[in-house]
N, C-alpha and C. Protein backbone atom coordinates (compact mmCIF):
# COMPACT_ATOMS: atom_id res chain seq x y z
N UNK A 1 -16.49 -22.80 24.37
CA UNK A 1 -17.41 -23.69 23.69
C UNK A 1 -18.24 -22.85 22.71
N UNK A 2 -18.40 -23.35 21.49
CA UNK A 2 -19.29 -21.94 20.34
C UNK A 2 -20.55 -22.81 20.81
N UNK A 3 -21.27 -21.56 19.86
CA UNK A 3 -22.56 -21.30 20.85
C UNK A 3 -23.18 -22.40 19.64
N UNK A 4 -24.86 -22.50 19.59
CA UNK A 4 -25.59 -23.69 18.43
C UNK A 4 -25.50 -22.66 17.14
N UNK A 5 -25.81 -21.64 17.61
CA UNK A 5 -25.55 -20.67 15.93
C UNK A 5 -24.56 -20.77 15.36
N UNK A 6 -22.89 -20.92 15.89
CA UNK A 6 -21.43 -21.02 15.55
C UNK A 6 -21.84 -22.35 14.95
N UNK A 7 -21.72 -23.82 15.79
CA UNK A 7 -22.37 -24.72 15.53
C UNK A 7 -22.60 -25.04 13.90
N UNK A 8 -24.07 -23.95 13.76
CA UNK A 8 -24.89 -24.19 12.57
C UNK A 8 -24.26 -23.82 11.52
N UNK A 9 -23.16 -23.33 11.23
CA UNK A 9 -22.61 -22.47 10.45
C UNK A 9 -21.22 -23.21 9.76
N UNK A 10 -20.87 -24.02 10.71
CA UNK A 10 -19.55 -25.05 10.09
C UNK A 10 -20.13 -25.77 8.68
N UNK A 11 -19.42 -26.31 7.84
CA UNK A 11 -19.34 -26.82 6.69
C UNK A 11 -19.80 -28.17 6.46
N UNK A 12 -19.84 -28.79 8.02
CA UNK A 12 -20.15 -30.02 7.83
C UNK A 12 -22.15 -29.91 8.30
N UNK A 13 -22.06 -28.97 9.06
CA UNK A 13 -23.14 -28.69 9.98
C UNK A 13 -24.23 -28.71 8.40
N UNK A 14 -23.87 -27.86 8.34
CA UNK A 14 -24.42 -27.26 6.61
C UNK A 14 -24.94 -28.52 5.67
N UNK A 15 -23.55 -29.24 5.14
CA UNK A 15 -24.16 -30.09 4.33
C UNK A 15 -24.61 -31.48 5.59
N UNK A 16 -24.63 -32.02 6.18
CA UNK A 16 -25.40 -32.83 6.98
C UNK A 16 -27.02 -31.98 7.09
N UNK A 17 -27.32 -30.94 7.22
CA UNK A 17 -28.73 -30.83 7.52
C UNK A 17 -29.43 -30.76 5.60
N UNK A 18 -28.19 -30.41 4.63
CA UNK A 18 -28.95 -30.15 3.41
C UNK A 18 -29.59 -31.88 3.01
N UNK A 19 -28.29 -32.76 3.25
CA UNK A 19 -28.19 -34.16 2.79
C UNK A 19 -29.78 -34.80 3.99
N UNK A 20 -30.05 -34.75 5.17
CA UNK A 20 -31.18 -34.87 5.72
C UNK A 20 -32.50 -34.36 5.24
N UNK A 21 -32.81 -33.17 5.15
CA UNK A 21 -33.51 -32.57 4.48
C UNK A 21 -34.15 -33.10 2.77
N UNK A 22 -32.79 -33.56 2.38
CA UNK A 22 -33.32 -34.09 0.94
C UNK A 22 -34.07 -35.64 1.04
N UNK A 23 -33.09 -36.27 2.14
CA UNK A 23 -33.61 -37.71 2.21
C UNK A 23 -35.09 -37.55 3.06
N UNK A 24 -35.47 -36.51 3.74
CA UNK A 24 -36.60 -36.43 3.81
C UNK A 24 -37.80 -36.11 3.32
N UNK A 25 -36.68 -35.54 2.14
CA UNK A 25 -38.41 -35.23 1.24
C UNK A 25 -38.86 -36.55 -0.03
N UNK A 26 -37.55 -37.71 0.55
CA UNK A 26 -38.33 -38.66 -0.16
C UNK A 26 -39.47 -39.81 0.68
N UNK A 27 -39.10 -39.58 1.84
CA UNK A 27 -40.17 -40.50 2.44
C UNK A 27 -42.08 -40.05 2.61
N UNK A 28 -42.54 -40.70 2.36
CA UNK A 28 -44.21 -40.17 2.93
C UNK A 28 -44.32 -39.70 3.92
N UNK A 29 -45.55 -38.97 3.82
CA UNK A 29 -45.80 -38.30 5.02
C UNK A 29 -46.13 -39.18 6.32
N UNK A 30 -46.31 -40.24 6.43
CA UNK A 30 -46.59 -41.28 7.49
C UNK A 30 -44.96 -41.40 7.75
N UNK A 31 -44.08 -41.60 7.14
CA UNK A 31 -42.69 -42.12 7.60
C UNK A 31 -42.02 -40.62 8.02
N UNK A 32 -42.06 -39.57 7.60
CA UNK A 32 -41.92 -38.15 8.25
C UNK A 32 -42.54 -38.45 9.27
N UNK A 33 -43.68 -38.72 9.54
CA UNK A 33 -44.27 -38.02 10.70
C UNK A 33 -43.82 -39.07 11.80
N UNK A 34 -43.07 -40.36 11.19
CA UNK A 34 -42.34 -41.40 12.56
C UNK A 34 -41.36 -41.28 12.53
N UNK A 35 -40.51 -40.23 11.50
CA UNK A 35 -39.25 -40.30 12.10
C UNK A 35 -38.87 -39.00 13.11
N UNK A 36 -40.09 -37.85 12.87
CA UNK A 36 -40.08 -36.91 13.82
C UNK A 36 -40.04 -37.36 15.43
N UNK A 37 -41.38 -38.40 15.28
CA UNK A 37 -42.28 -38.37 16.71
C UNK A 37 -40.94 -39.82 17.31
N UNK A 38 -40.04 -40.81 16.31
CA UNK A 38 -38.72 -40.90 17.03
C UNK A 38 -38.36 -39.97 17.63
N UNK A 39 -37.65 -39.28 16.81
CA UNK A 39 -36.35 -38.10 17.51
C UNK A 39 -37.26 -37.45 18.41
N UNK A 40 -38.52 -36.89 18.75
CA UNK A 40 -39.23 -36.02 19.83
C UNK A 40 -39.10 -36.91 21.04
N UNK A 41 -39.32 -38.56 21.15
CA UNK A 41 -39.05 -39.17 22.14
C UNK A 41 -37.78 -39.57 22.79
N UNK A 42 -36.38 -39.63 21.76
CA UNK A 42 -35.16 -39.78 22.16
C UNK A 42 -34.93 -38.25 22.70
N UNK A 43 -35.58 -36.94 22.40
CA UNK A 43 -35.19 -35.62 22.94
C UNK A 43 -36.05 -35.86 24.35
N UNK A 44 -37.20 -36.00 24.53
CA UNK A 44 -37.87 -35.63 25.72
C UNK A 44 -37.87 -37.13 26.64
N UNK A 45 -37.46 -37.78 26.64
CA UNK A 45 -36.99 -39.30 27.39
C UNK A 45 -35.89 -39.02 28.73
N UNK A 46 -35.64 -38.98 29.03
CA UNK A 46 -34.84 -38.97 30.58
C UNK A 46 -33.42 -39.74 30.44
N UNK A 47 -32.38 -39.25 30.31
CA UNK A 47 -31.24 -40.00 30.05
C UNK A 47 -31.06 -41.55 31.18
N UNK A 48 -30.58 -42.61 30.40
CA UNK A 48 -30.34 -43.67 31.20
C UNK A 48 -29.62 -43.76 32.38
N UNK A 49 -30.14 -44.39 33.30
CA UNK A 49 -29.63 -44.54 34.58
C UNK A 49 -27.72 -45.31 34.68
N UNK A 50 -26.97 -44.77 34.92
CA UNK A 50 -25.67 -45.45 34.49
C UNK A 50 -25.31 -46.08 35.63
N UNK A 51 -25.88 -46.60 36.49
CA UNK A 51 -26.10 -47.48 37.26
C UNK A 51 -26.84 -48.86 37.65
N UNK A 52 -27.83 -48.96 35.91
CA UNK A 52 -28.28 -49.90 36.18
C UNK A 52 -27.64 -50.62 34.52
């Protein structure tokens, strides 16, 4: 399995974070700062129970 640095380094890896990066520097700083504090809650949230 490559490691997140191998990962970061593929071609697609590359242009997906350049193409993000740009579409983020068109939103305001209020819509940055909700699309962060999204993704911080889908990272630190507890995966779903696959039983219910």
């Amino acid at each position: 399995m490559p490691t997140e640095a191998e990962v970061e380094q593929h071609p697609d890896a590359i242009a997906a974070r350049a193409l993000l990066e740009e579409r983020l520097k068109r939103l305001t700083s209020a819509q940055r700062s909700a699309f962060h504090e999204a993704v911080r809650r889908c990272y630190a949230s507890k995966p779903a129970d696959p039983e219910t």
